[in-house]
PDB file of N, CA and C in Angstrom:
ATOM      1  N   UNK A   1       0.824  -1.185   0.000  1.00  0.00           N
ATOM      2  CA  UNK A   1       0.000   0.000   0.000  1.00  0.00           C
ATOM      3  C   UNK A   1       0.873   1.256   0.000  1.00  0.00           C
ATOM      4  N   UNK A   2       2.045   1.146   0.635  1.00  0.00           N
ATOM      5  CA  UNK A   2       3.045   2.401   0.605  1.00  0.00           C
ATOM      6  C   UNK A   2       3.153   3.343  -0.430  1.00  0.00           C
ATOM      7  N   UNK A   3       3.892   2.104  -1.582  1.00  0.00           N
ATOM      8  CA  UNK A   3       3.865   2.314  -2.813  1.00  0.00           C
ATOM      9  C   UNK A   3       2.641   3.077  -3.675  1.00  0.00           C
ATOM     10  N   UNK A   4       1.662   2.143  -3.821  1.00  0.00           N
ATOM     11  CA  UNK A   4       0.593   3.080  -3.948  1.00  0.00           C
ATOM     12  C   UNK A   4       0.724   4.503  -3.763  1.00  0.00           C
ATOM     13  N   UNK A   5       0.223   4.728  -2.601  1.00  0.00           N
ATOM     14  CA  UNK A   5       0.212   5.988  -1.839  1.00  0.00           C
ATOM     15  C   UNK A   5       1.351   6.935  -2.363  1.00  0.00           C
ATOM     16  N   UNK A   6       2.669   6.546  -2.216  1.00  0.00           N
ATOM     17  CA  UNK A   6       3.679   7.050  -2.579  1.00  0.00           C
ATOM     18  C   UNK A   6       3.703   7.613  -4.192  1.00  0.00           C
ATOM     19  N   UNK A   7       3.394   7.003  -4.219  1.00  0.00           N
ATOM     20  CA  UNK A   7       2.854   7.498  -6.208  1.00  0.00           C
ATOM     21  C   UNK A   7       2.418   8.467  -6.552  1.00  0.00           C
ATOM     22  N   UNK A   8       1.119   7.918  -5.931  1.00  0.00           N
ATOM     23  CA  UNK A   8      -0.144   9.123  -6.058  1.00  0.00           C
ATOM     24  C   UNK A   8       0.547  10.523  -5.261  1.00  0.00           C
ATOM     25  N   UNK A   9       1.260  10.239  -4.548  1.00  0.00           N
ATOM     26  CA  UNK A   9       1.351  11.706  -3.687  1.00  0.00           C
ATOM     27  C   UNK A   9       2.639  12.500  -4.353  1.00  0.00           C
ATOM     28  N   UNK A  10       2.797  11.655  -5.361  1.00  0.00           N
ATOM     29  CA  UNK A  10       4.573  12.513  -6.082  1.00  0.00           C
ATOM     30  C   UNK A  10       3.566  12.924  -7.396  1.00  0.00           C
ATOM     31  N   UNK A  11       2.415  12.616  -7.690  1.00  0.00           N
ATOM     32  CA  UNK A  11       1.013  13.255  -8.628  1.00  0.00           C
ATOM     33  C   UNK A  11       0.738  14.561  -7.652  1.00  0.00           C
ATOM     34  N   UNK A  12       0.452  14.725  -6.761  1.00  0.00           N
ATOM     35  CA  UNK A  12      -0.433  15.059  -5.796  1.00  0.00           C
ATOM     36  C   UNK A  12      -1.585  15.281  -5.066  1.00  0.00           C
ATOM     37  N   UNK A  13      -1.695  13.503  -5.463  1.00  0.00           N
ATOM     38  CA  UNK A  13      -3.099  12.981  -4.755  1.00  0.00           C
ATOM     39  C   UNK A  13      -2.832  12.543  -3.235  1.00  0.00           C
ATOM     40  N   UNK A  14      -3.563  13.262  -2.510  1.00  0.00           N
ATOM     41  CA  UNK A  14      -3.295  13.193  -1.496  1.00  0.00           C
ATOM     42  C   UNK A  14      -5.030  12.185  -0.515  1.00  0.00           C
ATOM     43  N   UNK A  15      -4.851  11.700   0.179  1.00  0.00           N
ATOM     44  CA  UNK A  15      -5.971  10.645   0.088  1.00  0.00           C
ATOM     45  C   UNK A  15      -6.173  11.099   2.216  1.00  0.00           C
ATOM     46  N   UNK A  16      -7.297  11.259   2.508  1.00  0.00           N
ATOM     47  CA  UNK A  16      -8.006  11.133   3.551  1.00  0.00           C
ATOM     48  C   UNK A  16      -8.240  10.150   4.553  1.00  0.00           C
ATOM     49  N   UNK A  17      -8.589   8.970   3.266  1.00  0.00           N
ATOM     50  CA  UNK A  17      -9.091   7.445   3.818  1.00  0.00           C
ATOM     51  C   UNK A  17      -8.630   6.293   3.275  1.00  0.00           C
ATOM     52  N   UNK A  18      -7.734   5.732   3.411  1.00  0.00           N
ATOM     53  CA  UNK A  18      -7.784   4.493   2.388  1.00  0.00           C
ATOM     54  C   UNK A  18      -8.249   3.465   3.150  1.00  0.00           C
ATOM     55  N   UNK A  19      -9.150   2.481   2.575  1.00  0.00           N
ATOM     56  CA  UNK A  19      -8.792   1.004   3.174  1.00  0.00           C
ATOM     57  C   UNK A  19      -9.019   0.019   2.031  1.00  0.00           C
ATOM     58  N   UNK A  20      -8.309  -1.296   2.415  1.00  0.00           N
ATOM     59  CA  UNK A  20      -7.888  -2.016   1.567  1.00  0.00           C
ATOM     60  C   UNK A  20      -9.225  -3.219   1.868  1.00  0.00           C
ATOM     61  N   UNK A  21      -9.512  -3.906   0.560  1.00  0.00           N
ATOM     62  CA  UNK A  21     -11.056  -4.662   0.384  1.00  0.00           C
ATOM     63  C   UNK A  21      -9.847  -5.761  -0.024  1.00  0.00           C
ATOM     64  N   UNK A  22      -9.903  -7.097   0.441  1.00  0.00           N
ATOM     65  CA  UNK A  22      -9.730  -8.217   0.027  1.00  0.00           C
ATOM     66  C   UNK A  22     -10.253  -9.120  -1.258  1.00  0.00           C
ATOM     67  N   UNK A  23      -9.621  -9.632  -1.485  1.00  0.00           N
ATOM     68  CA  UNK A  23     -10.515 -10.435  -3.148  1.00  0.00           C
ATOM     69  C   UNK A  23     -11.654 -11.255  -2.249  1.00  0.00           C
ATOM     70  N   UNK A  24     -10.930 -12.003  -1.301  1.00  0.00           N
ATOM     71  CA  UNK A  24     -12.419 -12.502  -0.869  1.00  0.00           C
ATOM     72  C   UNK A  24     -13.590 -12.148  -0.458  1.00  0.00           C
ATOM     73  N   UNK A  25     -13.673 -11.300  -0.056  1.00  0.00           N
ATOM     74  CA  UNK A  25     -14.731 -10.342   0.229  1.00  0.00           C
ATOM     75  C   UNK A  25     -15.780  -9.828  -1.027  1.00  0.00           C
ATOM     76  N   UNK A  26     -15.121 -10.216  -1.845  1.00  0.00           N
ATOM     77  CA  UNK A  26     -15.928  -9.865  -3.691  1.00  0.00           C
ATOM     78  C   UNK A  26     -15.733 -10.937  -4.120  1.00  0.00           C
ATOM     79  N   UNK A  27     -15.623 -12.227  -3.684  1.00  0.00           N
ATOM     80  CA  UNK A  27     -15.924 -13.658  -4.245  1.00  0.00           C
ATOM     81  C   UNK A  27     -15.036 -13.886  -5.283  1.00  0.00           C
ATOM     82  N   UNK A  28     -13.394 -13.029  -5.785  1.00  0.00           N
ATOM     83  CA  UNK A  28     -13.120 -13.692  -7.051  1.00  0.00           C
ATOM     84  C   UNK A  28     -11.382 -13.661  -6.080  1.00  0.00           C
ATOM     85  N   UNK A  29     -10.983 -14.922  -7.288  1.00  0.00           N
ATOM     86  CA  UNK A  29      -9.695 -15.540  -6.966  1.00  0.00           C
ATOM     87  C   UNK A  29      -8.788 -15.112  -7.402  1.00  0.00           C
ATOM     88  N   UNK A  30      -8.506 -14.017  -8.089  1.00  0.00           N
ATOM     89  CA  UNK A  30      -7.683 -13.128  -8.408  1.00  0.00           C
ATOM     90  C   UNK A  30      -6.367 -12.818  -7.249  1.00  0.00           C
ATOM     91  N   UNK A  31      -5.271 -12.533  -7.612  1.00  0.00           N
ATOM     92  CA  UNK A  31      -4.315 -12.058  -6.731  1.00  0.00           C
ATOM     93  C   UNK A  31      -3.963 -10.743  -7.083  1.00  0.00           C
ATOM     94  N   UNK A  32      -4.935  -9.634  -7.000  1.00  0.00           N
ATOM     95  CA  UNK A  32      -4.692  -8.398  -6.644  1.00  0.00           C
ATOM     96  C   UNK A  32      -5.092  -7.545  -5.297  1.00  0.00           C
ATOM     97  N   UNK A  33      -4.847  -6.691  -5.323  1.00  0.00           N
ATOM     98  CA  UNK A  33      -4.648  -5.539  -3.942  1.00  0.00           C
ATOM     99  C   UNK A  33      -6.220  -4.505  -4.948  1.00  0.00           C
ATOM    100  N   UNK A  34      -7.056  -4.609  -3.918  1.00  0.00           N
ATOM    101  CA  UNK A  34      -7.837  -3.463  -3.938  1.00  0.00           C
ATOM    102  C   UNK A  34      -8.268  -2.096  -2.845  1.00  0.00           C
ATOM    103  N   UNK A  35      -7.955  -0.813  -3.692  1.00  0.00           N
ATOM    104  CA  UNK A  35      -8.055  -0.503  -2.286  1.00  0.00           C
ATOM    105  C   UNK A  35      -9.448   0.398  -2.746  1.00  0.00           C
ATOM    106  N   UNK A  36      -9.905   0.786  -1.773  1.00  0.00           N
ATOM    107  CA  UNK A  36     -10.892   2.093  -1.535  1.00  0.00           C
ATOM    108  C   UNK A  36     -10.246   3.030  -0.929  1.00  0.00           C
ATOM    109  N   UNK A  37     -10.589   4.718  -1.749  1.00  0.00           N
ATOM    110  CA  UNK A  37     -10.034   5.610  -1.017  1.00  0.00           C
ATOM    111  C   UNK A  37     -11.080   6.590  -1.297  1.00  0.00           C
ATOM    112  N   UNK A  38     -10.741   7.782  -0.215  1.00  0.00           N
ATOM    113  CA  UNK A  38     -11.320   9.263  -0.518  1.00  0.00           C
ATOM    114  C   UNK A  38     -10.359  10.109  -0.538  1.00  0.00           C
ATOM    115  N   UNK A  39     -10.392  11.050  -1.519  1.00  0.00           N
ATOM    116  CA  UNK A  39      -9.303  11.837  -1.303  1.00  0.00           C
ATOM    117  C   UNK A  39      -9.774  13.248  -0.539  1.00  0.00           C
ATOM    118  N   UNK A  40      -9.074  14.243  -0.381  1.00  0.00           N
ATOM    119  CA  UNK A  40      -9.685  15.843   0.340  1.00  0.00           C
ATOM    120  C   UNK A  40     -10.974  16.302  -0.395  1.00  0.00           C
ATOM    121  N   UNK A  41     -11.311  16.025  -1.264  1.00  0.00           N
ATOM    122  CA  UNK A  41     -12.199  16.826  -2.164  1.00  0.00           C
ATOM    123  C   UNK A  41     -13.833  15.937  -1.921  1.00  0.00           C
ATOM    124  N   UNK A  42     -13.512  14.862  -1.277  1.00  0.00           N
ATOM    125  CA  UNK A  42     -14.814  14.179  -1.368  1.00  0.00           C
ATOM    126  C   UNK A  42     -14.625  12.786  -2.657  1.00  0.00           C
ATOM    127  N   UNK A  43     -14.108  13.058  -3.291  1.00  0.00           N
ATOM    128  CA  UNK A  43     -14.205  12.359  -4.854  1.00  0.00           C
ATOM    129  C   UNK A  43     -13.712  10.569  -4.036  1.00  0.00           C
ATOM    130  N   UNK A  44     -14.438   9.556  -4.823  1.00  0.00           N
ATOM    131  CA  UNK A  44     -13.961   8.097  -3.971  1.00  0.00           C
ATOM    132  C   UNK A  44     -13.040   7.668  -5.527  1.00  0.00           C
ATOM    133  N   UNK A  45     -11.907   6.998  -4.882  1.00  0.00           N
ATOM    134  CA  UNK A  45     -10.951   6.364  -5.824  1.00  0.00           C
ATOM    135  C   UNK A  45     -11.259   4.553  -5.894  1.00  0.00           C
ATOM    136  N   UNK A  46     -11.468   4.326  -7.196  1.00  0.00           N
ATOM    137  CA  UNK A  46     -10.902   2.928  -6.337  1.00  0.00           C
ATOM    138  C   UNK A  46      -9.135   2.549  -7.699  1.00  0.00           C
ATOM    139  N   UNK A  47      -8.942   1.908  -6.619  1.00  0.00           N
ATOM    140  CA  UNK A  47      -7.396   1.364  -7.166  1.00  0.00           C
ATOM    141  C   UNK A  47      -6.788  -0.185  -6.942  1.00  0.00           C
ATOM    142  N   UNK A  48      -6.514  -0.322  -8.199  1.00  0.00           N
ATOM    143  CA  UNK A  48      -5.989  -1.541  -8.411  1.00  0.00           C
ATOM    144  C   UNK A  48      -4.081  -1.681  -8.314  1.00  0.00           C
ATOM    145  N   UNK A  49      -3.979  -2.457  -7.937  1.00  0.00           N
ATOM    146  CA  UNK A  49      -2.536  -3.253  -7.624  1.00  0.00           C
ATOM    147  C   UNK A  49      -2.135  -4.627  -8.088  1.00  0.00           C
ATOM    148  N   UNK A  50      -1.706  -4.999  -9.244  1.00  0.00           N
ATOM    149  CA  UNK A  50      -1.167  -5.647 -10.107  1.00  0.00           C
ATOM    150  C   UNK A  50      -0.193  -6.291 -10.068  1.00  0.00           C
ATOM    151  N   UNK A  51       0.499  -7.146  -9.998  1.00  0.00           N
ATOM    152  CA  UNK A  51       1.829  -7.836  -9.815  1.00  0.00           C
ATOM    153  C   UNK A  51       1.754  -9.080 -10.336  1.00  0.00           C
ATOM    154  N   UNK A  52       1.803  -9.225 -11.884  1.00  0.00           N
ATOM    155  CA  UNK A  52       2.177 -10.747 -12.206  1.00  0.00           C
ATOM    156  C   UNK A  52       3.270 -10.883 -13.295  1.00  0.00           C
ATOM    157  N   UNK A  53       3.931 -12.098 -13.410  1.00  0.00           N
ATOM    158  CA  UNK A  53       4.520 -12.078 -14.529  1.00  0.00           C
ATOM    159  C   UNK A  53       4.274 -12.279 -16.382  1.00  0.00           C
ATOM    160  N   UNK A  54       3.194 -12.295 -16.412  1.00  0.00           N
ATOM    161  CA  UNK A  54       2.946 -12.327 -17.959  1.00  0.00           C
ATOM    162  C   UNK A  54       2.182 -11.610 -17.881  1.00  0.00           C
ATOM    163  N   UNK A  55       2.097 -11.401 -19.385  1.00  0.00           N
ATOM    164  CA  UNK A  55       1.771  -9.949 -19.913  1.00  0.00           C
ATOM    165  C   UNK A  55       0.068  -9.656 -19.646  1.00  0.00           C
ATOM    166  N   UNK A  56      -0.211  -8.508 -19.945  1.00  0.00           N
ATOM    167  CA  UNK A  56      -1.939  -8.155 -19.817  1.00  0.00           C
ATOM    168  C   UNK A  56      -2.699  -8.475 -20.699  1.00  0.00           C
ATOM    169  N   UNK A  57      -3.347  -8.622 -21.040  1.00  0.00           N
ATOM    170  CA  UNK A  57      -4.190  -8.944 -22.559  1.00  0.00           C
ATOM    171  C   UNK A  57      -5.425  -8.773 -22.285  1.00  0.00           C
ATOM    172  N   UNK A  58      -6.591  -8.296 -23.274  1.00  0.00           N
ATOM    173  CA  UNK A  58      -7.132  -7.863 -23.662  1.00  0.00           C
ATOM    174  C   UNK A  58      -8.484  -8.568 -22.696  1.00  0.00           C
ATOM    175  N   UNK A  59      -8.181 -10.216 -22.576  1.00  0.00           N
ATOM    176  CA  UNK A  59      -9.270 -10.754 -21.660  1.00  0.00           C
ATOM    177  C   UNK A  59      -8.852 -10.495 -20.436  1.00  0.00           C
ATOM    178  N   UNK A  60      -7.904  -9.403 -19.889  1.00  0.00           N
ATOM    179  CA  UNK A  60      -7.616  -9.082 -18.368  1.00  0.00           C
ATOM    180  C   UNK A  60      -8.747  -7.907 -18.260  1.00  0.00           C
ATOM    181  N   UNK A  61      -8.692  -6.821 -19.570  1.00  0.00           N
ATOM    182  CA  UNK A  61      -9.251  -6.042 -18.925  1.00  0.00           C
ATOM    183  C   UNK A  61     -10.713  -6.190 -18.903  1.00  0.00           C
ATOM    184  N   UNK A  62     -11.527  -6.882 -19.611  1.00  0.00           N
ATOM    185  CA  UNK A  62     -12.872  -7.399 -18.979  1.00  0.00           C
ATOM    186  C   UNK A  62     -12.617  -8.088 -17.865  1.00  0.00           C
ATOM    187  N   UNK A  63     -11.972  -8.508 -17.681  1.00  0.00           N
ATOM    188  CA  UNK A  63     -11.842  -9.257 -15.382  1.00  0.00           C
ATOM    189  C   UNK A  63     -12.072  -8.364 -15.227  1.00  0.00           C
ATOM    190  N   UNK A  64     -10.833  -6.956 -15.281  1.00  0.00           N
ATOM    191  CA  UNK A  64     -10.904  -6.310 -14.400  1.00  0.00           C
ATOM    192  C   UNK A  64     -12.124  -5.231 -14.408  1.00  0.00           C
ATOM    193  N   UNK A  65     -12.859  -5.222 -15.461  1.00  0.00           N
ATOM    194  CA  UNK A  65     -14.210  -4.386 -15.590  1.00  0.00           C
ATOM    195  C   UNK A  65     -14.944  -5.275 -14.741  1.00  0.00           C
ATOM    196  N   UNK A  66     -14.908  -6.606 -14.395  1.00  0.00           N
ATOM    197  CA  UNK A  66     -15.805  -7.046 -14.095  1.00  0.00           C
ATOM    198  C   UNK A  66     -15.990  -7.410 -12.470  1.00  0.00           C
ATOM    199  N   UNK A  67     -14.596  -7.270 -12.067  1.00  0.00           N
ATOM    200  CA  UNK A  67     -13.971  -6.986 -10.326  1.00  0.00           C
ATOM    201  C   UNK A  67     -14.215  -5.367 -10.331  1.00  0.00           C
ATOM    202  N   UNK A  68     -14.515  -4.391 -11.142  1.00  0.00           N
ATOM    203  CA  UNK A  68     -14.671  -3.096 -10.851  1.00  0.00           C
ATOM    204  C   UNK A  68     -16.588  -3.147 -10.693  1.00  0.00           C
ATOM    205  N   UNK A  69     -17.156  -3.756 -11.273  1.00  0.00           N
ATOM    206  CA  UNK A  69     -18.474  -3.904 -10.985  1.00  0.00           C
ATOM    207  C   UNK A  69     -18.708  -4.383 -10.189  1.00  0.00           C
ATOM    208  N   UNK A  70     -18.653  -5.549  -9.666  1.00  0.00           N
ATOM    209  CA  UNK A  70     -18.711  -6.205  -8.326  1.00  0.00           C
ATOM    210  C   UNK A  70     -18.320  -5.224  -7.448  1.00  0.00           C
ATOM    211  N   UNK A  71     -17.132  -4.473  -7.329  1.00  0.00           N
ATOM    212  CA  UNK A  71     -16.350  -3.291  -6.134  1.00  0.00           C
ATOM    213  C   UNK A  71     -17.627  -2.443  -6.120  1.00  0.00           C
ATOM    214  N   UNK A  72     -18.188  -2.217  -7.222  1.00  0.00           N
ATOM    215  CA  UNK A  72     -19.302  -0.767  -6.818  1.00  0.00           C
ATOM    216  C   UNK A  72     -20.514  -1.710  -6.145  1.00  0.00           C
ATOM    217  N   UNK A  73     -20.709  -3.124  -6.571  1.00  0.00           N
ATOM    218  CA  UNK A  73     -22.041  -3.127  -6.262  1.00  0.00           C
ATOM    219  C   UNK A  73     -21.676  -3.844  -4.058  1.00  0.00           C
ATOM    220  N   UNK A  74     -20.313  -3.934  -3.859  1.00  0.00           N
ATOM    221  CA  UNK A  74     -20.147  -4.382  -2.767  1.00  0.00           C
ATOM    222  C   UNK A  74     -20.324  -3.147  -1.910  1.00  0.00           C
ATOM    223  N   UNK A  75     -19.576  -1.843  -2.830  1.00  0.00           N
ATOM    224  CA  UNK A  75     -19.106  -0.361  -1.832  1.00  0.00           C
ATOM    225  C   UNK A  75     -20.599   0.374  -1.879  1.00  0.00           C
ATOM    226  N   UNK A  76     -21.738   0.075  -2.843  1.00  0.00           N
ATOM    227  CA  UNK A  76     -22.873   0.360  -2.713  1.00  0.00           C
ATOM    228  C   UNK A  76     -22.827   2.019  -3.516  1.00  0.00           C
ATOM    229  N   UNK A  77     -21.450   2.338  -4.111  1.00  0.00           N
ATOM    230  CA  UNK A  77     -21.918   3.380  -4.694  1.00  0.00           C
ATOM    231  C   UNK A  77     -20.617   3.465  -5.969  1.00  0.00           C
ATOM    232  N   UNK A  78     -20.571   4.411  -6.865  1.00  0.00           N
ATOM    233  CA  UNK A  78     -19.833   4.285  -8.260  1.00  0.00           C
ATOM    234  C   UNK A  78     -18.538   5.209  -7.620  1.00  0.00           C
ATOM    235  N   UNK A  79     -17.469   5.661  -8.488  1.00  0.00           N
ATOM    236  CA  UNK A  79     -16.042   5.556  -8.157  1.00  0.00           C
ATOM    237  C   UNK A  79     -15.872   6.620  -9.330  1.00  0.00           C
ATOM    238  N   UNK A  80     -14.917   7.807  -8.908  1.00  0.00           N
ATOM    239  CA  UNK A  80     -14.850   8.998  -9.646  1.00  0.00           C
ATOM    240  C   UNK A  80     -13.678   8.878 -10.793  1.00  0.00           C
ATOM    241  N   UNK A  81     -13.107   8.094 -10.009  1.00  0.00           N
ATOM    242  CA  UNK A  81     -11.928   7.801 -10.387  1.00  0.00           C
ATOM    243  C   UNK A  81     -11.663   6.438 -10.347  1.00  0.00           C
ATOM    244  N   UNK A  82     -10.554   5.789 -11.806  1.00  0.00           N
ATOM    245  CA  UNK A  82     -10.423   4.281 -11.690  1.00  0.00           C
ATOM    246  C   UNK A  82      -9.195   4.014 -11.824  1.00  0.00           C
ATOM    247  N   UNK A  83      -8.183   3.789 -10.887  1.00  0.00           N
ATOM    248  CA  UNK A  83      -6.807   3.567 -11.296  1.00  0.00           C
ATOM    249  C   UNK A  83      -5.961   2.227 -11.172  1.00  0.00           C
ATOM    250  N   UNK A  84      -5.318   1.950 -11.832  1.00  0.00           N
ATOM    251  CA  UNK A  84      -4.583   0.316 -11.821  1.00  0.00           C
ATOM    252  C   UNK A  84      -2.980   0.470 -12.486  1.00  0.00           C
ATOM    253  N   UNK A  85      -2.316   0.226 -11.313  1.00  0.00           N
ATOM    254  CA  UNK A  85      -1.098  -0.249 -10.900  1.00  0.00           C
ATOM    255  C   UNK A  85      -0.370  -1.612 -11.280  1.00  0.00           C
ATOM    256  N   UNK A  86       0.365  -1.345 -12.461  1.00  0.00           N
ATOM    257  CA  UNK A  86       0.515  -2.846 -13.305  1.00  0.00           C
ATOM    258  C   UNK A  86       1.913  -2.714 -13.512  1.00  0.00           C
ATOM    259  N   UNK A  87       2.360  -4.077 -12.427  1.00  0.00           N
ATOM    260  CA  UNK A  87       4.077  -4.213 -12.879  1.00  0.00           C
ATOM    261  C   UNK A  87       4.095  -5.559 -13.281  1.00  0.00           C
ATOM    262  N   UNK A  88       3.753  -5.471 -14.591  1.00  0.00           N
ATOM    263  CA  UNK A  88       4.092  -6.291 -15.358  1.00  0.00           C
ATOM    264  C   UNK A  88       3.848  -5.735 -17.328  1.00  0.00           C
ATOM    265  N   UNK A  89       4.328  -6.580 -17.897  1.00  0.00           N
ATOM    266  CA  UNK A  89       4.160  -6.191 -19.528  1.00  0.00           C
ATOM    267  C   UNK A  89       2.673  -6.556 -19.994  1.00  0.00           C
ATOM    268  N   UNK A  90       1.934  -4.718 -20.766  1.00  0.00           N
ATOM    269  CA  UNK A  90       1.147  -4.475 -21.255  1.00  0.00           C
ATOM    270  C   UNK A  90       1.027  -4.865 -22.529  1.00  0.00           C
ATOM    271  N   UNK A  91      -0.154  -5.047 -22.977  1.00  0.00           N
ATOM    272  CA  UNK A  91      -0.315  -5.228 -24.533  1.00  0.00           C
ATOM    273  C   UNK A  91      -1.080  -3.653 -25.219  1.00  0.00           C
ATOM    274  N   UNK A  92      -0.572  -3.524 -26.300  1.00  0.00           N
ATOM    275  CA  UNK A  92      -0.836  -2.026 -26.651  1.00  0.00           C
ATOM    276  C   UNK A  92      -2.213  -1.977 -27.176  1.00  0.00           C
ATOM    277  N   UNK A  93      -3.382  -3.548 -27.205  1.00  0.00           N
ATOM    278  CA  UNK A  93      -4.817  -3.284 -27.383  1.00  0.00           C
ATOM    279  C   UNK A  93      -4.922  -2.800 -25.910  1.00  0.00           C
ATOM    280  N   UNK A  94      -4.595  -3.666 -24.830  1.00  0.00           N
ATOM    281  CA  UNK A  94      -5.230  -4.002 -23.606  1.00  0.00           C
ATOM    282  C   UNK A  94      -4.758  -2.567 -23.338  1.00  0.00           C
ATOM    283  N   UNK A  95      -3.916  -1.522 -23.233  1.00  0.00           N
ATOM    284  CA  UNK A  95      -3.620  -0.333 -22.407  1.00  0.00           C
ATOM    285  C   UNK A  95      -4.655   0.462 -23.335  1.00  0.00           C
ATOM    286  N   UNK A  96      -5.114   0.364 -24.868  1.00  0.00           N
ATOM    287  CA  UNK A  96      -5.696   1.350 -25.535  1.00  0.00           C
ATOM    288  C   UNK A  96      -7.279   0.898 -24.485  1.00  0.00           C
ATOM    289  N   UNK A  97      -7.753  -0.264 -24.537  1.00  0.00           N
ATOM    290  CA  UNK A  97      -8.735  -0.598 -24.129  1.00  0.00           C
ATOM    291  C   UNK A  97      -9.065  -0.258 -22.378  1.00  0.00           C
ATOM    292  N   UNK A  98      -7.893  -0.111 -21.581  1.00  0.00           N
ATOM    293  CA  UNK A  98      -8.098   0.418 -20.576  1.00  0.00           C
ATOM    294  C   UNK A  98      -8.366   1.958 -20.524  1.00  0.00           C
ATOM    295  N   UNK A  99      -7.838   2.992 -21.150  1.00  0.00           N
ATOM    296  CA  UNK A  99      -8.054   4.514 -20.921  1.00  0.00           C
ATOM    297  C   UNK A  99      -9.671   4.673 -21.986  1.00  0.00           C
ATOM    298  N   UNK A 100      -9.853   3.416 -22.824  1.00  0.00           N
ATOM    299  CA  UNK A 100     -11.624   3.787 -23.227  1.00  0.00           C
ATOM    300  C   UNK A 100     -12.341   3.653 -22.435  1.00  0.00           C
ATOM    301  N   UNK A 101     -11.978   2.800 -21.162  1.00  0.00           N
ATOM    302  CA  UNK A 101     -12.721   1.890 -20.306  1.00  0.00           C
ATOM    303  C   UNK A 101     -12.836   3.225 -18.593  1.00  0.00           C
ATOM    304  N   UNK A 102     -11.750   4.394 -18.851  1.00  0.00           N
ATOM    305  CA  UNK A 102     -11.523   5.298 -18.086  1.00  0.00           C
ATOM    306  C   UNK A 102     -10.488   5.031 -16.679  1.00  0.00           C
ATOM    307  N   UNK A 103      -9.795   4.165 -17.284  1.00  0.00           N
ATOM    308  CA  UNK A 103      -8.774   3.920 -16.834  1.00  0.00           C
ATOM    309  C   UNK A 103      -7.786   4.636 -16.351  1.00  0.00           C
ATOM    310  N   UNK A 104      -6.970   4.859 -15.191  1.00  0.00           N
ATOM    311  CA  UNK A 104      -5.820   5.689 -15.065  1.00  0.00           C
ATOM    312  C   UNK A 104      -4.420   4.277 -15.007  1.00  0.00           C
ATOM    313  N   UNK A 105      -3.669   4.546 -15.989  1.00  0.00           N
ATOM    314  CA  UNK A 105      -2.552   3.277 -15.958  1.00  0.00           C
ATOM    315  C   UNK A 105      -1.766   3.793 -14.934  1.00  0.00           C
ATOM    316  N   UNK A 106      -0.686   3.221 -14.226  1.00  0.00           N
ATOM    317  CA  UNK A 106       0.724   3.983 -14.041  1.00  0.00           C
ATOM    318  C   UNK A 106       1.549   2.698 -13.636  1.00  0.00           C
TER     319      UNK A 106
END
């Protein structure tokens, strides 16, 4: 979560609230980090944390549309902002298909 945080705040997003939602808690088997945040302004973030070794592809980012639907219908409300944290190699559909999807990469 450091990291995260650390990121966003060399942007200068500066965050109020974070807490971190487990995959189990949204029923899928995925090995990512989700967090929920608010930042000063009111606005809710949600953010993804990524860490695998092969590349992203195009059927990742429907998962991850589809772990971002589940997140709203668990947090009971929609997300101003959508950001995902990926250390690993992108595919240049799957990154075009994430910023249509309103994606923030980094």
């Amino acid at each position: 979560m450091q990291m995260v945080v650390d990121s966003l705040r060399q942007k200068g997003k500066i965050f109020k609230k974070m807490q971190e939602i487990s995959p189990k808690e949204l029923d899928i088997r995925n090995k990512i980090k989700i967090y929920k945040a608010t930042d000063v302004h009111g606005y809710f973030w949600a953010i993804f944390s990524v860490s695998q070794k092969s590349r992203i592809l195009m059927k990742d980012v429907h998962r991850f549309e589809e772990i971002y639907a589940k997140l709203t219908l668990f947090c009971e409300h929609n997300f101003k902002y959508k950001v995902i944290f990926i250390d690993a190699p992108l595919c240049s559909k799957a990154a075009k298909a994430f910023k249509e999807a309103g994606w923030k990469i980094q």
